[in-house]
N, C-alpha and C. Protein backbone atom coordinates (compact mmCIF):
# COMPACT_ATOMS: atom_id res chain seq x y z
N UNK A 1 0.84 -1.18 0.00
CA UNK A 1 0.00 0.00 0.00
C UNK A 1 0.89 1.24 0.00
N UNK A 2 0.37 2.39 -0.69
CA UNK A 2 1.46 3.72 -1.19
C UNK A 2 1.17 4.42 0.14
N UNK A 3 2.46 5.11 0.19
CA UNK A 3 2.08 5.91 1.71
C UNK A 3 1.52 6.90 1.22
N UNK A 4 0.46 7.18 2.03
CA UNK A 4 -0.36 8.91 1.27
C UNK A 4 -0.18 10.21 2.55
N UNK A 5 0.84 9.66 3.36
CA UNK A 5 1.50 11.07 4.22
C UNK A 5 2.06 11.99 3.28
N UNK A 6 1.20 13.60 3.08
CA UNK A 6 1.37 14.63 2.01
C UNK A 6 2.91 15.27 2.63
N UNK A 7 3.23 15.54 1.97
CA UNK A 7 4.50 16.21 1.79
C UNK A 7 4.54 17.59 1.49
N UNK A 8 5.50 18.17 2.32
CA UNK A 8 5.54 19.57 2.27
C UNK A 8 6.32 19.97 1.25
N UNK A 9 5.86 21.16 0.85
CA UNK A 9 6.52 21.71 -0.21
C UNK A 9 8.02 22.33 0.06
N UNK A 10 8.48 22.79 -0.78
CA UNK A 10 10.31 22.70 -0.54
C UNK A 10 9.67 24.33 -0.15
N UNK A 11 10.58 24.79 0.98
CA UNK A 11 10.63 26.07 1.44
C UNK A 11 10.98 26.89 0.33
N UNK A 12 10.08 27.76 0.10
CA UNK A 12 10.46 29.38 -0.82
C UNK A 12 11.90 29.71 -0.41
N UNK A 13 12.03 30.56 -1.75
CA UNK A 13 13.63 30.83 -1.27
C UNK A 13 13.31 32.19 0.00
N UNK A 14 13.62 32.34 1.08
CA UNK A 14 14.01 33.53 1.64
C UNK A 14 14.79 34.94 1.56
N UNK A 15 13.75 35.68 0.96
CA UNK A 15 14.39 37.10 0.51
C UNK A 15 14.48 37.79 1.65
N UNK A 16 15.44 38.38 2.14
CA UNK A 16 15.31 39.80 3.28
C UNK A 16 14.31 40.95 3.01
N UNK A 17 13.49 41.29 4.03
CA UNK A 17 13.08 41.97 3.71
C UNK A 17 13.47 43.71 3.67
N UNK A 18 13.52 44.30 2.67
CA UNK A 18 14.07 45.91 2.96
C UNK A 18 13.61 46.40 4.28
N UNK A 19 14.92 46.84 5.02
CA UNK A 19 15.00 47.72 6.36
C UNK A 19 13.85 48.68 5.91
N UNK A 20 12.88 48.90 7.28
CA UNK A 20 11.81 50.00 7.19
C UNK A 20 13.23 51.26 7.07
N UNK A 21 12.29 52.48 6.78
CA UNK A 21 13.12 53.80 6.78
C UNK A 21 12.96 54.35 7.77
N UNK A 22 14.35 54.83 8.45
CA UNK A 22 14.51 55.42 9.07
C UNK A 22 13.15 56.37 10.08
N UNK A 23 12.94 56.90 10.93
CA UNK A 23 11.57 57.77 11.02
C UNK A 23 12.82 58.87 11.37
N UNK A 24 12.42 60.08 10.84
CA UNK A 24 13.02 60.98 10.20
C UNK A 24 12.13 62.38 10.48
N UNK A 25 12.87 62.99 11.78
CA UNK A 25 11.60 64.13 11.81
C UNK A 25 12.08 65.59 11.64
N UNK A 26 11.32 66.77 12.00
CA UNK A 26 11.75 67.87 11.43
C UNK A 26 13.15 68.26 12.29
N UNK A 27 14.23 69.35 11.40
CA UNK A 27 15.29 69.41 11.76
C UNK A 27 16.12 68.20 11.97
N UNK A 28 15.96 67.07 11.86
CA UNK A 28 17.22 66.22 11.81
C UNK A 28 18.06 66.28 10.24
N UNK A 29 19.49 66.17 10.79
CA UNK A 29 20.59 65.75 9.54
C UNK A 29 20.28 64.71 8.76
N UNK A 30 20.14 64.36 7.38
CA UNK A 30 20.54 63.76 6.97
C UNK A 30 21.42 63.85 5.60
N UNK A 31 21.28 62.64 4.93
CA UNK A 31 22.23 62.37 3.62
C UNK A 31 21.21 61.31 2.81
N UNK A 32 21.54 61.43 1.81
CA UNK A 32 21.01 60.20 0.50
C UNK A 32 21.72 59.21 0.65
N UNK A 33 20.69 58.11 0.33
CA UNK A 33 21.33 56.50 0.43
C UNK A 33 22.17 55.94 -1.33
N UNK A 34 22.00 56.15 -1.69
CA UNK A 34 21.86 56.74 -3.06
C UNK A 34 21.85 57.80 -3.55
N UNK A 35 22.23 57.87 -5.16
CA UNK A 35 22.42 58.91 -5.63
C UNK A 35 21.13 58.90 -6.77
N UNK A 36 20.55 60.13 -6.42
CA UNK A 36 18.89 59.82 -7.38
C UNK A 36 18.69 60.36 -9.04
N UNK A 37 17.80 60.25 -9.40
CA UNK A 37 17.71 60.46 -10.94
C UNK A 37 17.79 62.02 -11.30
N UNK A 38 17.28 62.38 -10.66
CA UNK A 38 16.86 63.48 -10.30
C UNK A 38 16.34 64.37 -9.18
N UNK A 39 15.66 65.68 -8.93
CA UNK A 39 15.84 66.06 -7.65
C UNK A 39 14.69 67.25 -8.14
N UNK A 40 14.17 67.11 -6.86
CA UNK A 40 12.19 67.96 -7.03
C UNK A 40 12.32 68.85 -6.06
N UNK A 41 12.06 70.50 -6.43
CA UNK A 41 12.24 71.61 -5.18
C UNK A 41 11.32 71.30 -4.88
N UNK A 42 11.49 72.13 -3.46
CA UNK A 42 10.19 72.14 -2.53
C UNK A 42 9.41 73.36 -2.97
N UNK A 43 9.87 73.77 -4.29
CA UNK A 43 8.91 75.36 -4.06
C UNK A 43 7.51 75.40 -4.30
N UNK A 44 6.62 76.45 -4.79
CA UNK A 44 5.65 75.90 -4.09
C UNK A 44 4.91 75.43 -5.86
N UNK A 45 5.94 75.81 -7.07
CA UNK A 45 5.34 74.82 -8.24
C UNK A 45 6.71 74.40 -8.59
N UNK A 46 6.69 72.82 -7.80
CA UNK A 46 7.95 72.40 -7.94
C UNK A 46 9.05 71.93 -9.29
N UNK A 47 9.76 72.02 -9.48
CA UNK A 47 10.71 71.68 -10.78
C UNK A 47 11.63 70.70 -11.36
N UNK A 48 12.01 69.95 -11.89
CA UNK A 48 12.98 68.76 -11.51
C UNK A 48 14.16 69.49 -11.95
N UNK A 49 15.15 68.90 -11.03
CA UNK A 49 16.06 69.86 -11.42
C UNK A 49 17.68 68.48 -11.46
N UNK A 50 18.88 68.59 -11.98
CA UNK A 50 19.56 67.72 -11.89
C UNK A 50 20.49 67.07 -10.58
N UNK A 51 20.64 66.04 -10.60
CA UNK A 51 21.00 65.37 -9.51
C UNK A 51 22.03 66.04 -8.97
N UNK A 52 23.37 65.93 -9.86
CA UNK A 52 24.35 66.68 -9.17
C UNK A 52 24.25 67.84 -8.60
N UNK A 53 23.53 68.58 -7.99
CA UNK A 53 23.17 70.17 -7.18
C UNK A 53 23.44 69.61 -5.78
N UNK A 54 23.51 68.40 -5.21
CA UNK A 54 23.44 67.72 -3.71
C UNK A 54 24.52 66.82 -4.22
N UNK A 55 25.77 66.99 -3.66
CA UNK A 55 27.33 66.26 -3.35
C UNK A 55 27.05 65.02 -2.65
N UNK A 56 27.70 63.89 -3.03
CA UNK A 56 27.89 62.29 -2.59
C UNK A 56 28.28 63.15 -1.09
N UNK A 57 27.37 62.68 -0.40
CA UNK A 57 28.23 62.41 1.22
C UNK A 57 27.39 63.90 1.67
N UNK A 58 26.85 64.72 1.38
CA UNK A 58 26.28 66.36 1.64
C UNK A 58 25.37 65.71 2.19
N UNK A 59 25.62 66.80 3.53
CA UNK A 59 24.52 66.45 4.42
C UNK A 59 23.72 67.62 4.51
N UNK A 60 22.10 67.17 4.90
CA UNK A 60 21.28 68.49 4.49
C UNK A 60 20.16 68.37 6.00
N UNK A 61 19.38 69.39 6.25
CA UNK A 61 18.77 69.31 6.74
C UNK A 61 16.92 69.35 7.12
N UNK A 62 16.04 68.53 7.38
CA UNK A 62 15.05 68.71 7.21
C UNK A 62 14.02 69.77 7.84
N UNK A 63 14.02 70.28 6.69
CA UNK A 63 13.09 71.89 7.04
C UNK A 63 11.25 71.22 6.98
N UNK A 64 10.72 70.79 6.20
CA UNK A 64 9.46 70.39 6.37
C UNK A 64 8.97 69.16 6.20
N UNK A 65 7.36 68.69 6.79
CA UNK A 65 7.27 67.32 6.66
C UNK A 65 6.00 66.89 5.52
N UNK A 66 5.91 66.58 4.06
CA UNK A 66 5.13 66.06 3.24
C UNK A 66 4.10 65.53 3.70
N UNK A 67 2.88 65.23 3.15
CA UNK A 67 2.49 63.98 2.47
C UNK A 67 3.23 62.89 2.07
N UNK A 68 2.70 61.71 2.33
CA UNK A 68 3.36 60.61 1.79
C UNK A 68 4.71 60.59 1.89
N UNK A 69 5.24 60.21 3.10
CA UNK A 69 6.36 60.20 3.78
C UNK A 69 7.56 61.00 2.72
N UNK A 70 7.33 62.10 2.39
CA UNK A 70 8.30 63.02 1.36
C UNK A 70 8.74 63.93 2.51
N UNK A 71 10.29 64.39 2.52
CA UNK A 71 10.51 65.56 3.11
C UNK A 71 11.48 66.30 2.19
N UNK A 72 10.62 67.84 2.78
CA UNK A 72 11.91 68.98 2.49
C UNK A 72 12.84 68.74 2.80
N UNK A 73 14.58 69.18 2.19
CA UNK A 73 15.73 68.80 2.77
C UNK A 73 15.91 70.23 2.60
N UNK A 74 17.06 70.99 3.06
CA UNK A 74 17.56 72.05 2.34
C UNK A 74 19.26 71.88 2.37
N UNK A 75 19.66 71.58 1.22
CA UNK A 75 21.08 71.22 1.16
C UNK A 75 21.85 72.83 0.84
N UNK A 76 23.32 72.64 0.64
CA UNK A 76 23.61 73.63 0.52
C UNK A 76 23.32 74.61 -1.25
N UNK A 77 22.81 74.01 -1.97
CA UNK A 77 22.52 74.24 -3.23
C UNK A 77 21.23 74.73 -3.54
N UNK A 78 20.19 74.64 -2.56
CA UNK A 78 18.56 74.58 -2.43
C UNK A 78 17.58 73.16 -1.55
N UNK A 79 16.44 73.10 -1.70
CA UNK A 79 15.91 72.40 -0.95
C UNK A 79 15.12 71.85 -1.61
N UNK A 80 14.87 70.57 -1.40
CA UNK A 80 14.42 69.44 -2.59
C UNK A 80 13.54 68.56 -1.75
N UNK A 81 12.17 68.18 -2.71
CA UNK A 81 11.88 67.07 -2.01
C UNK A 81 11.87 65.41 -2.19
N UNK A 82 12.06 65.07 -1.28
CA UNK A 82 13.02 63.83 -1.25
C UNK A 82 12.36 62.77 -0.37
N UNK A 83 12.15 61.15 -0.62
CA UNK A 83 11.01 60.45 -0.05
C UNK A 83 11.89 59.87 0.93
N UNK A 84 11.31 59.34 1.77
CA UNK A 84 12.27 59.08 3.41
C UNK A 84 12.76 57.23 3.23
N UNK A 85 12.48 57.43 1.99
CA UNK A 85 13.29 55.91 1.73
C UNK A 85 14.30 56.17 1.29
N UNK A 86 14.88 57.23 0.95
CA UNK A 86 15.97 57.32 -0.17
C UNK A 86 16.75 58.35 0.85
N UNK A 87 16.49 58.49 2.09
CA UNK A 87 17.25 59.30 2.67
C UNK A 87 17.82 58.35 4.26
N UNK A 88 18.41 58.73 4.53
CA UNK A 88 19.55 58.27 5.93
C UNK A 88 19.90 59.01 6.95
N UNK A 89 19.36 58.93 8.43
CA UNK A 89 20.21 59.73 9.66
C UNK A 89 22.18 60.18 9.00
N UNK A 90 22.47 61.11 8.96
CA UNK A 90 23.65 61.77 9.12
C UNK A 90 24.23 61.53 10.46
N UNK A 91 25.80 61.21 10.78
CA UNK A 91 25.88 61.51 11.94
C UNK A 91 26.42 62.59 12.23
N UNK A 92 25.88 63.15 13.54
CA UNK A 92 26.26 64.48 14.11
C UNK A 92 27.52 64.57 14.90
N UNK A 93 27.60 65.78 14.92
CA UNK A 93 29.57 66.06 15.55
C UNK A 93 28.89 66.50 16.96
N UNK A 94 29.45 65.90 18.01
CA UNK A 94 28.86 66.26 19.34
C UNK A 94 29.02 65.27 20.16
């Protein structure tokens, strides 16, 4: 007689799941995790403007808080808005 004990299926492969982002509130430092396609002012009819205006490693600071987890940054070039996945705590000198 066939054994009819069902058999489990072979385990899925295990993907990591992406680290939540950071929670990121007004006035804290940060920096880009990445370097982005482009870069959206905060003004008030915003513009795309080119990536390079914000330096690898430039740390900026958050002046306001979006909709849909977006924040103002204001780097030293202008102030862009930027989604809180694509951004990172800076560390501070202190």
């Amino acid at each position: 007689m066939p054994d009819l004990t069902p058999i489990d299926p072979p385990p899925a492969e295990q993907v990591p799941a992406p680290a939540p982002p950071a929670t990121i509130h007004l006035g804290d430092a940060v920096r880009l995790r990445q370097p982005l396609r482009y870069l959206k002012t905060a003004d008030p009819m915003p513009m795309l403007r080119p990536p390079d205006l914000v330096d690898p490693g430039e740390v900026g600071r958050v002046v306001e808080i979006r909709a849909l987890e977006l924040r103002a940054i204001r780097f030293r070039r202008g102030t862009f808005l930027i989604d809180t996945t694509d951004l990172e705590p800076a560390p501070t000198d202190g």
